[in-house]
Protein backbone atom coordinates (compact mmCIF):
# COMPACT_ATOMS: atom_id res chain seq x y z
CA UNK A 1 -20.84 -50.56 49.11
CA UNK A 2 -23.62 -51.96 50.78
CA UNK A 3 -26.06 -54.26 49.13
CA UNK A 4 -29.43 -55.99 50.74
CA UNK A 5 -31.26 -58.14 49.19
CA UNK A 6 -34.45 -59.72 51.30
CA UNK A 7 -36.40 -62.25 50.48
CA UNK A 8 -39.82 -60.22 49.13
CA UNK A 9 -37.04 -58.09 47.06
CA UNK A 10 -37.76 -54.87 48.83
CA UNK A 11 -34.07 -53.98 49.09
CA UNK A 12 -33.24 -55.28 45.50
CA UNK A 13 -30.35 -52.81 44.02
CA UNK A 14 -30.65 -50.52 47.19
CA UNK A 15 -26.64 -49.23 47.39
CA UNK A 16 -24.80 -46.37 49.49
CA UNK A 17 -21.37 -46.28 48.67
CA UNK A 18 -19.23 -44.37 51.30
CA UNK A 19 -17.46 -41.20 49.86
CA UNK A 20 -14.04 -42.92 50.26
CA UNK A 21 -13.52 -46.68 51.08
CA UNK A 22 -10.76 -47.70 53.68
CA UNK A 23 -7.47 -48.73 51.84
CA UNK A 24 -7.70 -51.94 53.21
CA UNK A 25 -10.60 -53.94 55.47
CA UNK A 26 -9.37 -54.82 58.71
CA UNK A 27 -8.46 -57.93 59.76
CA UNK A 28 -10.35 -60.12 62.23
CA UNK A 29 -8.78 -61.28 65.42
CA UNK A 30 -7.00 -64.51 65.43
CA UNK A 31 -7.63 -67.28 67.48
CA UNK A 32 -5.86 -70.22 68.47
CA UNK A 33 -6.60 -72.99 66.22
CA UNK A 34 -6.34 -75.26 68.64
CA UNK A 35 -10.39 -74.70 70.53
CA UNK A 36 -12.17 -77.71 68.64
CA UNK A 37 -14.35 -76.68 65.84
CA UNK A 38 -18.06 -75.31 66.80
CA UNK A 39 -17.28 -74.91 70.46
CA UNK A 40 -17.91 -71.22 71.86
CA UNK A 41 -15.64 -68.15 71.77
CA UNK A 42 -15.34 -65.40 74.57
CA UNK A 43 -19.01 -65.69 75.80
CA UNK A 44 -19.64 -68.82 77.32
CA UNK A 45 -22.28 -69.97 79.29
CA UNK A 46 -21.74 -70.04 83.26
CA UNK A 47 -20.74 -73.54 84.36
CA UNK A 48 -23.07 -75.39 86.81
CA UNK A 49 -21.46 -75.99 90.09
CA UNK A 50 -20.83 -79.70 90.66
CA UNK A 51 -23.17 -81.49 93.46
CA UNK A 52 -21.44 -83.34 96.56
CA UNK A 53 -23.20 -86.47 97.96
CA UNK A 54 -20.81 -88.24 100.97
CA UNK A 55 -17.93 -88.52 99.82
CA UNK A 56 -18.31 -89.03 96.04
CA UNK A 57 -18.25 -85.83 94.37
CA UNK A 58 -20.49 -86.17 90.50
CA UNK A 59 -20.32 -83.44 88.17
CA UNK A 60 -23.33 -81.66 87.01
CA UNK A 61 -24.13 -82.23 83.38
CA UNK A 62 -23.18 -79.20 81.24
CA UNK A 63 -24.71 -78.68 77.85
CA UNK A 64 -22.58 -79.86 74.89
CA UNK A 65 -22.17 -76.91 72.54
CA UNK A 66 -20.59 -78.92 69.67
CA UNK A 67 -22.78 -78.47 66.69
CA UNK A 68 -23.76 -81.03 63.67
CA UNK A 69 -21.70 -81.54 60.92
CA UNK A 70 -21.53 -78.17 58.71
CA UNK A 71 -17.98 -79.59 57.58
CA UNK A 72 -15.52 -81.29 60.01
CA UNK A 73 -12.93 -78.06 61.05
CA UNK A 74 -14.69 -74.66 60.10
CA UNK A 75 -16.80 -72.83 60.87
CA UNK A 76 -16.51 -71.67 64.42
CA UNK A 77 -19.02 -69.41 66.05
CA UNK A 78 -17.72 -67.14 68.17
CA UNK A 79 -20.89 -66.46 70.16
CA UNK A 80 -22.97 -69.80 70.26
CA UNK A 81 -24.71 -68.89 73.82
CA UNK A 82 -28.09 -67.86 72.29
CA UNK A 83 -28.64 -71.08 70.18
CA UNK A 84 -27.01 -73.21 73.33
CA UNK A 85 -29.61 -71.29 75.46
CA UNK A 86 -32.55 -72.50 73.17
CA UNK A 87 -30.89 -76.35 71.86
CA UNK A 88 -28.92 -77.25 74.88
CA UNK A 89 -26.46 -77.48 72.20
CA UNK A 90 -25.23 -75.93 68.81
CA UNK A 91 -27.70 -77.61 66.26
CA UNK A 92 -27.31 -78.84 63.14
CA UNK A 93 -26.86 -75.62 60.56
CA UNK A 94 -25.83 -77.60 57.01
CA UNK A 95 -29.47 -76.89 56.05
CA UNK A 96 -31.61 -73.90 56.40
CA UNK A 97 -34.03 -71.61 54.89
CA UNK A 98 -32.19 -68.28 53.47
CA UNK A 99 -33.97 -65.08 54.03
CA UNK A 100 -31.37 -62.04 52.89
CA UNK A 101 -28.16 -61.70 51.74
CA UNK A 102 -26.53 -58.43 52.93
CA UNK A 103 -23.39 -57.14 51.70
CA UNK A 104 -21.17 -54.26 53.38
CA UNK A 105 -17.88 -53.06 52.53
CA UNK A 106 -17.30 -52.79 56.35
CA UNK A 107 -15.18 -55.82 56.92
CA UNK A 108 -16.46 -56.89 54.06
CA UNK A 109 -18.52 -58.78 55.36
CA UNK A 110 -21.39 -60.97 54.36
CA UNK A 111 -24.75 -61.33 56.68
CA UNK A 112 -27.12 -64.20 55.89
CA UNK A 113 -30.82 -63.98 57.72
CA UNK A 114 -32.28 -67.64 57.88
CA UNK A 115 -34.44 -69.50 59.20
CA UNK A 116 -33.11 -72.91 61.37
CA UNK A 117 -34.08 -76.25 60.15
CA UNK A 118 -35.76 -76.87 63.59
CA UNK A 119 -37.17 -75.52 66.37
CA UNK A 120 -36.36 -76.13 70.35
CA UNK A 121 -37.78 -78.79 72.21
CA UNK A 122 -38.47 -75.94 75.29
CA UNK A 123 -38.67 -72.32 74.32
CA UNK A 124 -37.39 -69.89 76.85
CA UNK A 125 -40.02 -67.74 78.76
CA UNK A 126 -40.14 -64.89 76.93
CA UNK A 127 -41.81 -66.88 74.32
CA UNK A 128 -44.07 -68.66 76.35
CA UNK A 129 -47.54 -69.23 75.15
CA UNK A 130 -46.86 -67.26 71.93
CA UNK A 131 -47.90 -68.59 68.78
CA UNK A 132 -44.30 -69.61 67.40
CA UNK A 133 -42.86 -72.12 65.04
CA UNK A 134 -39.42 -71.13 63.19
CA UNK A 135 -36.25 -69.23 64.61
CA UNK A 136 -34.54 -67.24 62.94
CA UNK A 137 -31.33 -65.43 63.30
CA UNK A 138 -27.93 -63.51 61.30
CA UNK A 139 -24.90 -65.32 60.57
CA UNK A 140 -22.10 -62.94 59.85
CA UNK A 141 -18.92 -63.45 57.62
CA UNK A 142 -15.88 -61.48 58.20
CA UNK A 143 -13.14 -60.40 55.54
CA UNK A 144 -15.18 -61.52 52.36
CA UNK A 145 -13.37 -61.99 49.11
CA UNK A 146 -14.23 -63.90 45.97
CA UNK A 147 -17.81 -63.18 46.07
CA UNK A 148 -20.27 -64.40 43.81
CA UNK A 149 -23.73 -64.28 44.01
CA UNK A 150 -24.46 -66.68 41.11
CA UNK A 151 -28.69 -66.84 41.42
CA UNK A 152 -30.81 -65.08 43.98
CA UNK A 153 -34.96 -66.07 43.25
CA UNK A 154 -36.08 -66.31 46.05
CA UNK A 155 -38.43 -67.67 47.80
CA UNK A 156 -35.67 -70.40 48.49
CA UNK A 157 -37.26 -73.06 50.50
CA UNK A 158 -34.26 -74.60 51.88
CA UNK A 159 -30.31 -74.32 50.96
CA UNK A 160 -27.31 -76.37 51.95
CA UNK A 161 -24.28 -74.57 53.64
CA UNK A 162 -20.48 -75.97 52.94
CA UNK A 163 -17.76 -74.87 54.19
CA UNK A 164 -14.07 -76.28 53.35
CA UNK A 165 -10.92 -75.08 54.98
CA UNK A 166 -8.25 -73.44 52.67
CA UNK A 167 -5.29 -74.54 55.08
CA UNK A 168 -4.19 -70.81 55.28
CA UNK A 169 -4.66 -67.91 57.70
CA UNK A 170 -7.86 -69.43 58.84
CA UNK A 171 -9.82 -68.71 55.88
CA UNK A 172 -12.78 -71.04 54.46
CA UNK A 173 -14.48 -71.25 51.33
CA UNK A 174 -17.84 -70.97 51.68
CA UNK A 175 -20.86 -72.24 49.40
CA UNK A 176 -24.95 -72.14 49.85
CA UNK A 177 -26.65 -73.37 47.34
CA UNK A 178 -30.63 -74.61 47.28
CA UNK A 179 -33.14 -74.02 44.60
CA UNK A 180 -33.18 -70.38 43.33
CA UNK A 181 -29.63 -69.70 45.32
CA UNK A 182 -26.02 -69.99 44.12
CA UNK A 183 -23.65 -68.30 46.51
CA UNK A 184 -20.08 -68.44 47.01
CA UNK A 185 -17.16 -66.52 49.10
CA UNK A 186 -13.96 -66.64 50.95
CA UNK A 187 -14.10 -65.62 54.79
CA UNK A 188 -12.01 -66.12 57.79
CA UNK A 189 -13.29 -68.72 59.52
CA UNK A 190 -15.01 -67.44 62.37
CA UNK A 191 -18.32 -66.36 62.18
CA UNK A 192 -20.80 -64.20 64.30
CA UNK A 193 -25.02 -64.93 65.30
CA UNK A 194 -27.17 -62.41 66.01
CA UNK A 195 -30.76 -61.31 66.36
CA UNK A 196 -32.42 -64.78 67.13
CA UNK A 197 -35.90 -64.56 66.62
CA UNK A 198 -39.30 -66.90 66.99
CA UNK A 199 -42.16 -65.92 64.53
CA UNK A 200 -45.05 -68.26 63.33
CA UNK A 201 -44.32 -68.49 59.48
CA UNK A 202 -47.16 -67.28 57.59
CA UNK A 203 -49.18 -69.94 55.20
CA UNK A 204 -47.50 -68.60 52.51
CA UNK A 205 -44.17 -68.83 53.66
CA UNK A 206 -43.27 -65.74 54.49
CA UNK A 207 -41.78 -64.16 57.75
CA UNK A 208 -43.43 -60.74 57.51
CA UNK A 209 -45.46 -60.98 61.23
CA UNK A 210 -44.42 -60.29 64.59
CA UNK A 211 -41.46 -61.41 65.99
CA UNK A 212 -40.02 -62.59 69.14
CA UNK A 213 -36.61 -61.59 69.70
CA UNK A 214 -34.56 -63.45 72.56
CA UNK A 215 -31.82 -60.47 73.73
CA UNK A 216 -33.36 -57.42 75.58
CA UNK A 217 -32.34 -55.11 73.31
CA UNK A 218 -33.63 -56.53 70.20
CA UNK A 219 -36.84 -56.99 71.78
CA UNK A 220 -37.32 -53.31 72.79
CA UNK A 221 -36.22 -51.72 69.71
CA UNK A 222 -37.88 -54.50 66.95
CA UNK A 223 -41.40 -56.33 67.24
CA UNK A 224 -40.81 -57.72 63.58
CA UNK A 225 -38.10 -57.48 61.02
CA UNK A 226 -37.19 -53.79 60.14
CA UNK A 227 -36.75 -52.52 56.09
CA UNK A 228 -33.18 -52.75 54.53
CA UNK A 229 -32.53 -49.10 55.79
CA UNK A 230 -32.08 -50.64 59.62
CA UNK A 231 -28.38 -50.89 59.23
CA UNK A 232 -28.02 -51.56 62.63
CA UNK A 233 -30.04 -54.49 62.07
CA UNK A 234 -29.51 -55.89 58.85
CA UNK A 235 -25.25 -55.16 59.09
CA UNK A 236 -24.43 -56.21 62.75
CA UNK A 237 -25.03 -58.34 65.16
């Protein structure tokens, strides 16, 4: 079953259910619990070559992708290089500004659009010059149980994200909760970003203009974001 629901309510009760469900969702890979939490996965970013001056050899600086406390061991992100590309770092992500909830039986997962609590010091080039004030981007939640959507009024102007480590098979309870959202779910504790976006936020709040999106493909196939039927949108990353 898949079920979107944005932010303007567009999507609200919009469901396709599949004509038979797998028997079971498949399992995420497991990693080695012992990569510190918030540091990348498979995709880092290049290392800078170290600079040699006589004989004393000082390593160039490389960017600390640690994020800000979200909890103290989960979550990790498994792909951090697009918000290390714009922070230098993994920022802070306990607070943001929630957008959609999508829900897909594929996984299941769970895919939250927000917008970040701040915005980059230095934008990269391909948003020089453009009128631009919030990113945005996906954060997706592999093998889902125990949902509950609880309260969903949105527009919610800023949420908190927890996230507390059930000490089994890497799985994390998960909780964001702000004024006019309650939601709650077990996941494994990796999770996915996608679709990273600039956009100036309109004066009412809303993220209905033009977009910016930082990976090549995004940017030739979207110019702002696409209705809940853009599954390739809305359920990957």
């Amino acid at each position: 079953m898949r079920v979107l629901w944005p932010e303007d309510g567009s999507g609200r009760g919009t469901r396709s259910a599949p004509a038979s469900p797998p028997a079971s969702p498949p399992r995420p890979e497991t990693r080695s619990s012992s990569r510190p939490p918030w540091t990348g996965g498979r995709c880092a970013p290049s290392r800078s070559r170290s600079t040699t001056t006589g004989s004393s050899r000082t390593p160039s600086r490389r960017p600390n992708r640690r994020a800000g406390p979200m909890t103290a061991a989960v979550p990790t992100l498994v792909n951090p290089e697009d918000l290390v590309r714009l922070y230098g770092e993994v920022p802070h992500l306990g607070t943001f500004r929630p957008r959609a909830v999508n829900l897909s039986w594929r996984g299941p997962t769970v895919m939250l659009r927000v917008d970040l609590s701040a915005f980059p010091a230095e934008v990269p080039p391909e948003w020089g010059g453009a009128d631009v004030d919030t990113v945005q981007c996906h954060f997706q939640f592999l093998a889902v149980e125990d949902l509950a959507l609880e309260e969903w009024e949105p527009p919610v102007p800023t949420a908190s994200f927890t996230a507390e480590p059930l000490g089994r098979d890497r799985r994390m309870r998960v909780r964001v909760r702000g004024a006019g959202m309650d939601l709650g779910f077990t996941s494994h504790d990796t999770v996915h970003v996608g679709h990273v976006s600039a956009f100036g936020i309109a004066p009412d709040g809303t993220d209905g203009g033009p977009h910016l999106f930082l990976r090549p493909l995004d940017r030739r196939r979207f110019t702002t974001v696409p209705g809940p039927e853009e599954k390739t949108f809305h359920e990957r990353v």
